[in-house]
C-alpha atoms as a PDB file:
ATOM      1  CA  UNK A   1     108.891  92.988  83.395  1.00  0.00           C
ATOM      2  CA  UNK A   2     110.531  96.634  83.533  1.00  0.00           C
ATOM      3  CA  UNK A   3     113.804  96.975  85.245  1.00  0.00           C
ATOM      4  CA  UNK A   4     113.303  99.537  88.018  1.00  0.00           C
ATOM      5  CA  UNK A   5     116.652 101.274  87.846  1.00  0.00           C
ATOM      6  CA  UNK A   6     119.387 101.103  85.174  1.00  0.00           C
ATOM      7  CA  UNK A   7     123.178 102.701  85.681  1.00  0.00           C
ATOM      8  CA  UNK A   8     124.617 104.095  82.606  1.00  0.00           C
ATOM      9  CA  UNK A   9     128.106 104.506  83.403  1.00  0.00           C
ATOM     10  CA  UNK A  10     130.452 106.601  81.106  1.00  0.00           C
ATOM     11  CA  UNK A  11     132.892 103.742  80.776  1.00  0.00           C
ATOM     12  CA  UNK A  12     130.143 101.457  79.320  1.00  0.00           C
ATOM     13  CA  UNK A  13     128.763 104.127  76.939  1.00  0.00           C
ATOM     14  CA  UNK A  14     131.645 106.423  75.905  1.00  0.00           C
ATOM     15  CA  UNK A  15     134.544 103.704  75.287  1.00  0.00           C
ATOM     16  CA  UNK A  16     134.376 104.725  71.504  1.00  0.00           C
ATOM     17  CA  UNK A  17     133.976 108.435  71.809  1.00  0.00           C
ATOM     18  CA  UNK A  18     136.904 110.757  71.400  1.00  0.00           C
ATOM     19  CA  UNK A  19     137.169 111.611  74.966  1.00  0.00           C
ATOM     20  CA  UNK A  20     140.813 111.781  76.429  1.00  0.00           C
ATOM     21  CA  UNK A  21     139.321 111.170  80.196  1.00  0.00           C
ATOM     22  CA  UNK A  22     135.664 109.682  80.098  1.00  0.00           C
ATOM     23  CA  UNK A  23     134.015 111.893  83.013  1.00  0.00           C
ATOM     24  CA  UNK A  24     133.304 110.447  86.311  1.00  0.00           C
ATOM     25  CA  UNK A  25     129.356 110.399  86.392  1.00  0.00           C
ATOM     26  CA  UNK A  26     126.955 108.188  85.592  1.00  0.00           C
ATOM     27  CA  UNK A  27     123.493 108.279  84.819  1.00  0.00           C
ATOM     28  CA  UNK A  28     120.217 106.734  86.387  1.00  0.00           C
ATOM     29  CA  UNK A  29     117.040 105.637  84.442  1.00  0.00           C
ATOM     30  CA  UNK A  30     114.000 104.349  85.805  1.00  0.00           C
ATOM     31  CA  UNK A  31     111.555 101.774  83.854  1.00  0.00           C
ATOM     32  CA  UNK A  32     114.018 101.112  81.176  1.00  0.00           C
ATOM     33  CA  UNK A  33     112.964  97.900  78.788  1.00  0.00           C
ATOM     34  CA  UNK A  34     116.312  97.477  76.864  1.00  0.00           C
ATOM     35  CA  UNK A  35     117.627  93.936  77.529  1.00  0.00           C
ATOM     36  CA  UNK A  36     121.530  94.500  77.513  1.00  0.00           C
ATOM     37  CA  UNK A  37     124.303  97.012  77.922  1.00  0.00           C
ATOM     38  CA  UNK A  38     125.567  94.854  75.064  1.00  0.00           C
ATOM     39  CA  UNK A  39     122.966  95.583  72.738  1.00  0.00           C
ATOM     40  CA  UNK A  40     123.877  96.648  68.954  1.00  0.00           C
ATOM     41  CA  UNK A  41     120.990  98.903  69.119  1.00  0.00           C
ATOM     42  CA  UNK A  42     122.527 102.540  69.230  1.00  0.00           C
ATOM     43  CA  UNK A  43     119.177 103.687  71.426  1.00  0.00           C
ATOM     44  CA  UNK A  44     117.892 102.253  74.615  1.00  0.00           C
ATOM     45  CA  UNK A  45     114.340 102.554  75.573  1.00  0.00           C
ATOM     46  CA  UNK A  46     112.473 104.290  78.841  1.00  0.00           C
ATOM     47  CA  UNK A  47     108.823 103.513  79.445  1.00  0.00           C
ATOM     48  CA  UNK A  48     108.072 105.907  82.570  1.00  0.00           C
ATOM     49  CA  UNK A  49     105.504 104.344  84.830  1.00  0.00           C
ATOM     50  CA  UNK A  50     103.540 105.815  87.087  1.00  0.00           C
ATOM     51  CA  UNK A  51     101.121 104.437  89.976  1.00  0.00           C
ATOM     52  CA  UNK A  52     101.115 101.352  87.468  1.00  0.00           C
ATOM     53  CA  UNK A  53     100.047 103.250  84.555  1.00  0.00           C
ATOM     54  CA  UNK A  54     102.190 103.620  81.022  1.00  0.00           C
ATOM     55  CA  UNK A  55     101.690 105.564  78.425  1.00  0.00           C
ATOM     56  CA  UNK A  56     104.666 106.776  76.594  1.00  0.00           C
ATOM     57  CA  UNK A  57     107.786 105.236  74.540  1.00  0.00           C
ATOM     58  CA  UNK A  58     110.694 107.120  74.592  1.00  0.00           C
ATOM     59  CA  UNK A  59     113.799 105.628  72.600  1.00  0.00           C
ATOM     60  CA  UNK A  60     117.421 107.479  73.858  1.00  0.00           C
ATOM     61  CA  UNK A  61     120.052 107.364  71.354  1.00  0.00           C
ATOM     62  CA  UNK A  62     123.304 106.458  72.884  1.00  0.00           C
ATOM     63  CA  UNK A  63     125.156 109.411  70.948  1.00  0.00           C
ATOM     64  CA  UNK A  64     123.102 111.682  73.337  1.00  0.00           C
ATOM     65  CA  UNK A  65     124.013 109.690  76.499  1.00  0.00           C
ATOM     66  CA  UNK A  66     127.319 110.439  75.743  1.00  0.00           C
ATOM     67  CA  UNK A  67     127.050 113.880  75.454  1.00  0.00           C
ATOM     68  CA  UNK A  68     124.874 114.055  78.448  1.00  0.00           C
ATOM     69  CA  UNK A  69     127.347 112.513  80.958  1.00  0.00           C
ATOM     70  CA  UNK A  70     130.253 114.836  79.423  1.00  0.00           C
ATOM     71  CA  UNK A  71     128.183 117.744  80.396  1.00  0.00           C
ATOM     72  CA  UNK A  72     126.215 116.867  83.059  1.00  0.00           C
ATOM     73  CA  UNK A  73     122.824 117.789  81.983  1.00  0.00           C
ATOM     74  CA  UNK A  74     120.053 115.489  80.252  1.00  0.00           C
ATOM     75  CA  UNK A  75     117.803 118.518  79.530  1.00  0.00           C
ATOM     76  CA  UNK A  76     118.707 118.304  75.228  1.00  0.00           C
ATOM     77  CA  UNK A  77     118.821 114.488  75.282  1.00  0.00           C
ATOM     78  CA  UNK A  78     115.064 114.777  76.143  1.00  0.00           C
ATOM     79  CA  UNK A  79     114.610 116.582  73.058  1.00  0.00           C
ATOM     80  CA  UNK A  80     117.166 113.941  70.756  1.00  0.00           C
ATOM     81  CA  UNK A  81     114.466 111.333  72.037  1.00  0.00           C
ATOM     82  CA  UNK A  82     112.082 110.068  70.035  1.00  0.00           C
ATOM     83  CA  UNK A  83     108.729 109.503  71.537  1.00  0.00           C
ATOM     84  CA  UNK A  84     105.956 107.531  70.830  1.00  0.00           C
ATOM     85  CA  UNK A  85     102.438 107.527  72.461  1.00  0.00           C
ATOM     86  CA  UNK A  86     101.400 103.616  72.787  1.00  0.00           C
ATOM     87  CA  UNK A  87      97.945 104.424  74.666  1.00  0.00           C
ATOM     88  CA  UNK A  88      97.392 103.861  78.178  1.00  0.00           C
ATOM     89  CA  UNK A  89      99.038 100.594  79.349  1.00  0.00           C
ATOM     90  CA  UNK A  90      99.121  98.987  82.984  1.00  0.00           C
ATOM     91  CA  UNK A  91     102.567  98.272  84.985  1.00  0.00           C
ATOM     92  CA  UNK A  92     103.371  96.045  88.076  1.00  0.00           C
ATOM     93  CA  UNK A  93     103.728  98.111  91.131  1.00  0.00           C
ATOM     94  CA  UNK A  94     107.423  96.693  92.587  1.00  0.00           C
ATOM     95  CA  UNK A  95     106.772  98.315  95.767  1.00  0.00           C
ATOM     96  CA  UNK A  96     103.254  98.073  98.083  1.00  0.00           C
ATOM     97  CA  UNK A  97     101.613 101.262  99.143  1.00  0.00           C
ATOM     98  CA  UNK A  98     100.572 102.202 102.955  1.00  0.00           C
ATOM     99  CA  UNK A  99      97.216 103.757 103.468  1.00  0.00           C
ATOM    100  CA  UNK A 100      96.176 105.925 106.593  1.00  0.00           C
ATOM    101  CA  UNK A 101      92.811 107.549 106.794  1.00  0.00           C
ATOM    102  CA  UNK A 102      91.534 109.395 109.760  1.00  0.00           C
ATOM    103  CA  UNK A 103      88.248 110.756 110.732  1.00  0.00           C
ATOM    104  CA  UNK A 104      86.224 111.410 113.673  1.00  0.00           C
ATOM    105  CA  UNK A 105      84.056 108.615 112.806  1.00  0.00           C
ATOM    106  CA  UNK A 106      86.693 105.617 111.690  1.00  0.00           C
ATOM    107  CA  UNK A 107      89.995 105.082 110.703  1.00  0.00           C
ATOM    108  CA  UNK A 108      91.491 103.145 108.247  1.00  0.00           C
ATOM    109  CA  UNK A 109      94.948 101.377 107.699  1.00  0.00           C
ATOM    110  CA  UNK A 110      95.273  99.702 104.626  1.00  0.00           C
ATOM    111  CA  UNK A 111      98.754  97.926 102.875  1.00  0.00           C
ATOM    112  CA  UNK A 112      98.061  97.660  99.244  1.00  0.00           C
ATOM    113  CA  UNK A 113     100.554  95.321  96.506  1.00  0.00           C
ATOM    114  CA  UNK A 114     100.252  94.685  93.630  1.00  0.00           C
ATOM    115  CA  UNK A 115      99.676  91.072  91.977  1.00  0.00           C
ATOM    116  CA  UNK A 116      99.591  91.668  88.351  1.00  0.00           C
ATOM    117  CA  UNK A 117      99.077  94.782  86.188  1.00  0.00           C
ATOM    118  CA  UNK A 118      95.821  94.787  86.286  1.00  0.00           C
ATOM    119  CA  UNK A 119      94.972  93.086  90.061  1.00  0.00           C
ATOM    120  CA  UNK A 120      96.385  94.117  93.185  1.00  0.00           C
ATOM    121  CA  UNK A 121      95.308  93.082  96.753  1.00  0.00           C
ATOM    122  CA  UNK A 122      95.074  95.122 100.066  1.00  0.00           C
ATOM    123  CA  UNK A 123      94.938  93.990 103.929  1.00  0.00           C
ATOM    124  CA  UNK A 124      94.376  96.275 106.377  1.00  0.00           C
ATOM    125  CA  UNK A 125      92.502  97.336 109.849  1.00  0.00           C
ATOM    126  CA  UNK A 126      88.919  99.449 110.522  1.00  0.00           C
ATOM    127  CA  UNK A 127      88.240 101.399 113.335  1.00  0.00           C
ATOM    128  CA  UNK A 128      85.117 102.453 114.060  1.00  0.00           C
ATOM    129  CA  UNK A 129      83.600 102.836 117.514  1.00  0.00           C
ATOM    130  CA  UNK A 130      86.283 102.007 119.307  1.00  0.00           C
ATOM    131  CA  UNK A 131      86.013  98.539 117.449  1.00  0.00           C
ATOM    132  CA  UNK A 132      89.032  97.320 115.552  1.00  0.00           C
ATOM    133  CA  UNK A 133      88.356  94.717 112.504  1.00  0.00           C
ATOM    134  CA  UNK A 134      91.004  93.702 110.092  1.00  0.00           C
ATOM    135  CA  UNK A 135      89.757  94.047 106.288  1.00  0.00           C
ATOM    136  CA  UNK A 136      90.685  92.259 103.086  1.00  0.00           C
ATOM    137  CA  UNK A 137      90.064  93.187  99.577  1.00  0.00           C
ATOM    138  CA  UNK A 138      91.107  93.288  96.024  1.00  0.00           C
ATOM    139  CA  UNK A 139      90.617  95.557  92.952  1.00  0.00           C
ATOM    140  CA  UNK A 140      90.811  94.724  88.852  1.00  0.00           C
ATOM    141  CA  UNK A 141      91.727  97.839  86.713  1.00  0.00           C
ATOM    142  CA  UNK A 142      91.115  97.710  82.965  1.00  0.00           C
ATOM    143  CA  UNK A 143      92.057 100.433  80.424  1.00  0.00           C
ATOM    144  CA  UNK A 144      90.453 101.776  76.895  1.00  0.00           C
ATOM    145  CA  UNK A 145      92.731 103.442  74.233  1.00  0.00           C
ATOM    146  CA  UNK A 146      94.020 106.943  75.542  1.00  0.00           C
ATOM    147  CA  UNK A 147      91.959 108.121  77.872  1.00  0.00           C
ATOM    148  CA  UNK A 148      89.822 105.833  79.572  1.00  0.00           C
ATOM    149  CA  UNK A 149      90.657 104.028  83.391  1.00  0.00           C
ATOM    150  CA  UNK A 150      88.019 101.367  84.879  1.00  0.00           C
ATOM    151  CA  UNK A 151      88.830 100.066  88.594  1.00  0.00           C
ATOM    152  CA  UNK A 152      86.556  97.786  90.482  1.00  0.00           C
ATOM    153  CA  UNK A 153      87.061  97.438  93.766  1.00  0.00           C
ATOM    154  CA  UNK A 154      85.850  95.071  97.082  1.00  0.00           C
ATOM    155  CA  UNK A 155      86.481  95.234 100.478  1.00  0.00           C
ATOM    156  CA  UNK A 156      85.334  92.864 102.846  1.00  0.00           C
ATOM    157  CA  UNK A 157      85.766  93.378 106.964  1.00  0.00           C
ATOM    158  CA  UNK A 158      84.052  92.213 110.467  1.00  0.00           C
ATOM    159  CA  UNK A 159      82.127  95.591 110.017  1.00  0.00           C
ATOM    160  CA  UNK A 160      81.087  95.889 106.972  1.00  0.00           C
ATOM    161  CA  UNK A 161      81.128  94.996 103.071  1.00  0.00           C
ATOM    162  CA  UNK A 162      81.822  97.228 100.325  1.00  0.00           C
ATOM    163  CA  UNK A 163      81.847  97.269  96.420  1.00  0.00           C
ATOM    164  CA  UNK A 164      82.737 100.169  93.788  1.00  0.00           C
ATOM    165  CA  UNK A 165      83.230 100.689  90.153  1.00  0.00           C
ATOM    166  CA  UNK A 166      85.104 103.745  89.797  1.00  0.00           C
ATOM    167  CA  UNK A 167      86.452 105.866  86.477  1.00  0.00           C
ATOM    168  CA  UNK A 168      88.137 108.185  85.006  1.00  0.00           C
ATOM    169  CA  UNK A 169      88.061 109.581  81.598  1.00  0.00           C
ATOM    170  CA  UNK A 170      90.571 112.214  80.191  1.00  0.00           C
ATOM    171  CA  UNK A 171      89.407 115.037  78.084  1.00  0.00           C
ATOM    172  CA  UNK A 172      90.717 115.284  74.517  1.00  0.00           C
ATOM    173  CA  UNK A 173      92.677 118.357  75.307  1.00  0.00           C
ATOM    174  CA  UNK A 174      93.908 116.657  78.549  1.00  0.00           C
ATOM    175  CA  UNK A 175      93.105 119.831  80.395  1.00  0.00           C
ATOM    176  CA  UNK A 176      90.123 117.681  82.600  1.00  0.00           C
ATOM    177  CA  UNK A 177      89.413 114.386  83.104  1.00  0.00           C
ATOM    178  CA  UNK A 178      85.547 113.268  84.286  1.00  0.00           C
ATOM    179  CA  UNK A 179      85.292 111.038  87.473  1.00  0.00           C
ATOM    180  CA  UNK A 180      82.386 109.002  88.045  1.00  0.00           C
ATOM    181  CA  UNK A 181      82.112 106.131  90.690  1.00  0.00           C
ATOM    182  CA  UNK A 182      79.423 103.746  91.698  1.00  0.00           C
ATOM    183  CA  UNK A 183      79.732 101.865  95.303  1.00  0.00           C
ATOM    184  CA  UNK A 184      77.210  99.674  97.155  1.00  0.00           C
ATOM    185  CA  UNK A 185      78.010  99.455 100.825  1.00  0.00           C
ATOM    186  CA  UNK A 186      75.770  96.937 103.373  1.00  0.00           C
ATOM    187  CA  UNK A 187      73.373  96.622 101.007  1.00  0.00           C
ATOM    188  CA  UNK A 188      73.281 100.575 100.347  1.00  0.00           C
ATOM    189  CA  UNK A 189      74.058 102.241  96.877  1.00  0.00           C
ATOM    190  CA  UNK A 190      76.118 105.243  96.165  1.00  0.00           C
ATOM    191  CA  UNK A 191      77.244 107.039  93.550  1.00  0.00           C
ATOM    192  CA  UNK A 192      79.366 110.282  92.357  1.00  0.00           C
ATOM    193  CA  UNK A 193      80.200 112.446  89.448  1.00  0.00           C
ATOM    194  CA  UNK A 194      83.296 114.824  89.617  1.00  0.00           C
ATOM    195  CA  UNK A 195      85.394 116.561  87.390  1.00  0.00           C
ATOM    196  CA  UNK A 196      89.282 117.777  87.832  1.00  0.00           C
ATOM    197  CA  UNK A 197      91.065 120.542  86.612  1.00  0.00           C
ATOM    198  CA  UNK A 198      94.767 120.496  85.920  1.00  0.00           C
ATOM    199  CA  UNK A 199      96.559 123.293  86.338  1.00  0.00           C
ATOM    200  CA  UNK A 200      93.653 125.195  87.424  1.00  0.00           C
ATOM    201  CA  UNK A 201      95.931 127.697  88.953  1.00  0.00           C
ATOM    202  CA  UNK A 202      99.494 128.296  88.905  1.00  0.00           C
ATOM    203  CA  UNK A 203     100.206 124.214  88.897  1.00  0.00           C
ATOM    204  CA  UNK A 204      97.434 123.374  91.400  1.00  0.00           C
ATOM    205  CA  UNK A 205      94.621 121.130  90.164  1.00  0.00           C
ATOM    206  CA  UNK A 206      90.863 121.537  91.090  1.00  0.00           C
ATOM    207  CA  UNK A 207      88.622 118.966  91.715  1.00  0.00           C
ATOM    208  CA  UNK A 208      84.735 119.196  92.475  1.00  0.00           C
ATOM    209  CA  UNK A 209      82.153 116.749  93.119  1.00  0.00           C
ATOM    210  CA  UNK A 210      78.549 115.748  94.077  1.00  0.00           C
ATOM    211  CA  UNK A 211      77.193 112.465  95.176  1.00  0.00           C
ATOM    212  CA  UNK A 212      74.566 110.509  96.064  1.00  0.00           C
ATOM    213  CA  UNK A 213      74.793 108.740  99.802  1.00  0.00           C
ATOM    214  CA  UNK A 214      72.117 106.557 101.655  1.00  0.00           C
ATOM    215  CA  UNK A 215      69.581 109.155 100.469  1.00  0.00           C
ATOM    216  CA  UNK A 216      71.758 112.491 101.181  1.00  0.00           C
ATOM    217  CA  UNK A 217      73.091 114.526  98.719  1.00  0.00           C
ATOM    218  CA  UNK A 218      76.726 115.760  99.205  1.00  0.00           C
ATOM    219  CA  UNK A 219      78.859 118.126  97.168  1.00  0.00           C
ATOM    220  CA  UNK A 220      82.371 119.445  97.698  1.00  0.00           C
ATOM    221  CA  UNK A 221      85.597 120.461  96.274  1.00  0.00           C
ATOM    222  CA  UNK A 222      88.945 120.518  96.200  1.00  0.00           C
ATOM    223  CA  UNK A 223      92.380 121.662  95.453  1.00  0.00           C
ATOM    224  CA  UNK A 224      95.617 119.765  94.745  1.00  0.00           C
ATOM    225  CA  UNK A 225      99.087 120.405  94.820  1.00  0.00           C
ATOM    226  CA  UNK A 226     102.696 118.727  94.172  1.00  0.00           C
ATOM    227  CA  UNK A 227     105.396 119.735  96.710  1.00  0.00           C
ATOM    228  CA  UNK A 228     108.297 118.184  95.652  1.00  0.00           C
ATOM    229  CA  UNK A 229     107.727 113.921  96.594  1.00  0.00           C
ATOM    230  CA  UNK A 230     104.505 114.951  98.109  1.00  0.00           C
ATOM    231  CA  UNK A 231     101.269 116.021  96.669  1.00  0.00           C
ATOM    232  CA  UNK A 232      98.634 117.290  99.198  1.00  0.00           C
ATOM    233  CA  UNK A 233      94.912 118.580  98.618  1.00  0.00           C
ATOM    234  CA  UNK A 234      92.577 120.792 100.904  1.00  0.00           C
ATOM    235  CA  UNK A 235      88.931 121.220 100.466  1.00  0.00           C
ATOM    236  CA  UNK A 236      85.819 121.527 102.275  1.00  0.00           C
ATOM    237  CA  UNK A 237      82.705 119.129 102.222  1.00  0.00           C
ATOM    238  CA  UNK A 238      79.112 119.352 103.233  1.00  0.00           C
ATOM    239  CA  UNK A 239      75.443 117.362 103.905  1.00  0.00           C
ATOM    240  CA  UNK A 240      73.245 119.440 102.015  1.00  0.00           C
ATOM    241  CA  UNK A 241      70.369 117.013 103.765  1.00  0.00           C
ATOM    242  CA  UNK A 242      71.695 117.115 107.552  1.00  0.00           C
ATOM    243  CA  UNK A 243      73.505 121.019 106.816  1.00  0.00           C
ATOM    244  CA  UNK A 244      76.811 119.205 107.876  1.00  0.00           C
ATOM    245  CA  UNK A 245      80.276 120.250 106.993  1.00  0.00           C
ATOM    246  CA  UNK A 246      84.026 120.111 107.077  1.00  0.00           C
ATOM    247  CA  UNK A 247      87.349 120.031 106.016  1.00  0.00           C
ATOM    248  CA  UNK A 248      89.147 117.551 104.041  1.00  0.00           C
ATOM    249  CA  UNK A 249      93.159 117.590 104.442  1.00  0.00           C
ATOM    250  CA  UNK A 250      95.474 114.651 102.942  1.00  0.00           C
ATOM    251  CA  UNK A 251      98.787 114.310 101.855  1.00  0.00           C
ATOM    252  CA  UNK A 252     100.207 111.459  99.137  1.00  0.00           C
ATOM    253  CA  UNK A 253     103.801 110.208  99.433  1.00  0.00           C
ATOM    254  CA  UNK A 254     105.739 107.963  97.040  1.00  0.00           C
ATOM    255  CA  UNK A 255     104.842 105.032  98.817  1.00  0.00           C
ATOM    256  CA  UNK A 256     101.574 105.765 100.274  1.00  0.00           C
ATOM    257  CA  UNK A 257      99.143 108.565 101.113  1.00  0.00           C
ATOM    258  CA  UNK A 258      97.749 109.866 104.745  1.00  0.00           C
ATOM    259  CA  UNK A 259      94.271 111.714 105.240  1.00  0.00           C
ATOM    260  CA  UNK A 260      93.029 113.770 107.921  1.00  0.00           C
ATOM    261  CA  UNK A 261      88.985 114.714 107.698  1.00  0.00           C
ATOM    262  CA  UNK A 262      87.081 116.333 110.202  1.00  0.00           C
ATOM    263  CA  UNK A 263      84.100 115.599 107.446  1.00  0.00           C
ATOM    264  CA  UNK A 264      81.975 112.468 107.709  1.00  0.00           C
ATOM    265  CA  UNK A 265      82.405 112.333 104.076  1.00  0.00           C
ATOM    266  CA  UNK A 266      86.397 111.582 102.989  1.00  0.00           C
ATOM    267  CA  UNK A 267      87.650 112.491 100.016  1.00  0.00           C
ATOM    268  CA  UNK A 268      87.230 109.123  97.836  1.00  0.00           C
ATOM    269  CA  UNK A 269      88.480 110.730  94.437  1.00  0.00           C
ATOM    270  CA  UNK A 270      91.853 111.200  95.719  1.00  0.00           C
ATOM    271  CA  UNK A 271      95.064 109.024  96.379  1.00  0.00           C
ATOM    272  CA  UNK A 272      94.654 105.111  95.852  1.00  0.00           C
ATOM    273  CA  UNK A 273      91.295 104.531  96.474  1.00  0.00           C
ATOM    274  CA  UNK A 274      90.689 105.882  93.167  1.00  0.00           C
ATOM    275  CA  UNK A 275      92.150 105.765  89.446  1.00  0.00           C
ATOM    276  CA  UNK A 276      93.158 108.940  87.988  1.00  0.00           C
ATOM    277  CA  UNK A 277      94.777 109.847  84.661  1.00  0.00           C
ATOM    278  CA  UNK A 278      96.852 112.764  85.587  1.00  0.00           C
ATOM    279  CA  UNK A 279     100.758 111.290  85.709  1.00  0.00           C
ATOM    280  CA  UNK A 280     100.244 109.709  82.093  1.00  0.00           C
ATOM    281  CA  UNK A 281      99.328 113.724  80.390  1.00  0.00           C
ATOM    282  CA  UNK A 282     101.304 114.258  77.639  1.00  0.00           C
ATOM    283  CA  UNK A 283     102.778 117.092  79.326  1.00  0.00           C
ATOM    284  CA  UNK A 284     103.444 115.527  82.307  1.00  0.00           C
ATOM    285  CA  UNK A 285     106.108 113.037  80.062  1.00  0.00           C
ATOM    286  CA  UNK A 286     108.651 116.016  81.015  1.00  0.00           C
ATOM    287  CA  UNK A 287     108.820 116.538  84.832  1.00  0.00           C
ATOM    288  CA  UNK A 288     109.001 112.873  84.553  1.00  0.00           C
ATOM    289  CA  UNK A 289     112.007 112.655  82.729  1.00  0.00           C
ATOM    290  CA  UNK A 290     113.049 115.130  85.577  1.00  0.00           C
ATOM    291  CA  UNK A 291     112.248 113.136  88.476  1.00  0.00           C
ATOM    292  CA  UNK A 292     113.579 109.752  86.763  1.00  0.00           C
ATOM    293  CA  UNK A 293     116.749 110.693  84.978  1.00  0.00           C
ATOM    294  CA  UNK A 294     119.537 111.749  86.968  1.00  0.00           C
ATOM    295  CA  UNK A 295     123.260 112.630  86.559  1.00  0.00           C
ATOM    296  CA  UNK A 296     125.104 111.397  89.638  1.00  0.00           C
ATOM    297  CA  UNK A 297     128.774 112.980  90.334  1.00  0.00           C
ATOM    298  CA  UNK A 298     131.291 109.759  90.904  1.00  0.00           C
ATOM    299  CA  UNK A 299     134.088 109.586  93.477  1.00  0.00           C
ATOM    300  CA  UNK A 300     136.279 107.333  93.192  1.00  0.00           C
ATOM    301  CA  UNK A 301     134.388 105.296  90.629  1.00  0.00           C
ATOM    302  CA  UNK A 302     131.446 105.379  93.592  1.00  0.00           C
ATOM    303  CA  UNK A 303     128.256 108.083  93.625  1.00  0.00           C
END
């Protein structure tokens, strides 16, 4: 298992370097694998993870760490790193993830945790018609090579039972990935084909879809957006059967995502409900050594 966070203090890394006064900062690294402090290895190793998915091996010589803390800036030990791309890997989600969904037909709390890399479990509570049902369910995530991501997922509640098969499959350029998804619901089949953008625009990803609903055909798009720990979307939906249409707004945080529809179809390639191979892009390996390594300012031997 990872360790979440690791402290790299300047004492423990810079006793041997020619430093009259060792600086008072320290650094933080998330998802770091080496074992000890201790270690004779003269690099330590950083797996970022994100929404259980790895990808990339990134070893940090020591020498650089140094240099780092004496000048406050981790920007050129990114480049002294070596790093290695081990395919697409799944991680243990430490912490659960919190689930709102509203719409004017239902909405949906859900608590999702994860049980192993690959299985995670959810509990949660429908509303639908002024009728409130708690729901259980699981899902089972498997992945292929670089760019493949297969979840299955079943829900089970008082009002109804769902399964889905959902993936996504990153282009060889990693400017696109291709969604499809497959869900039975009651008795009733569904299924969807989208494809997202990144960077569509000035850092904002597109994402358009059609699908296949209880014998209506429904097509919509999307845009999406990271704002600092938040990443938000906005599109529009519509019935091309019954001429209906709407909105879709939603916002993901850290530890969970909220969405607000005034569609009767929600956005289901978006947030957890479906798997996405965005965070593991190769050039996404470099906001995420912004995000996860810090340089904290000590006083007093505390940050």
């Amino acid at each position: 298992m990872f360790a979440r966070v690791w402290i790299i203090t300047a004492s423990a890394w810079a006793a041997s370097a020619a430093l009259a006064d060792p600086p008072k900062t320290q650094i933080v690294l998330n998802d770091l694998t080496s074992a000890s402090p201790n270690t004779a290895s003269d690099k330590i190793v950083w797996k970022p993870e994100a929404s259980g998915i790895t990808r990339y091996e990134v070893k940090i010589p020591l020498d650089g760490v140094e240099r780092a803390l004496k000048y406050q800036d981790t920007s050129e030990l990114f480049y002294m790193s070596q790093k290695k791309d081990l395919g697409i890997g799944l991680a243990k989600q430490q912490n659960g993830t919190f689930s709102f969904s509203i719409s004017p037909q239902s909405s949906t709390a859900t608590f999702s945790k994860s049980w192993s890399p690959a299985i995670s479990y959810h509990l949660g509570v429908d509303v639908e018609s002024n009728e409130v049902a708690p729901s259980l369910g699981g899902s089972l995530r498997h992945v292929t090579g670089h760019t493949q991501l297969d979840q299955v997922t079943v829900s089970v509640s008082a009002q109804r039972t769902k399964g889905a098969w959902a993936r996504a499959r990153l282009s060889w350029d990693e400017k696109s990935e291709t969604l499809y998804r497959v869900s039975i619901t009651d008795g009733n089949l569904g299924a969807s084909f989208g494809m997202r953008w990144f960077d569509f625009f000035r850092e904002t990803d597109l994402l358009t879809r059609i699908a296949l609903d209880e014998g209506s055909i429904k097509i919509g798009g999307q845009i999406e957006r990271q704002f600092g720990p938040m990443h938000g979307f906005l599109g529009a939906a519509t019935d091309l059967t019954s001429d209906d249409a709407g909105l879709i707004v939603g916002i993901q945080y850290k530890f969970g995502d909220l969405e607000v529809s005034n569609s009767k179809w929600s956005s289901e390639f978006f947030s957890t409900k479906a798997p996405s191979l965005s965070s593991v892009r190769h050039l996404k390996l470099a906001s995420q050594w912004r995000n996860d390594i810090q340089i904290n300012l000590l006083t007093d031997g505390k940050p």
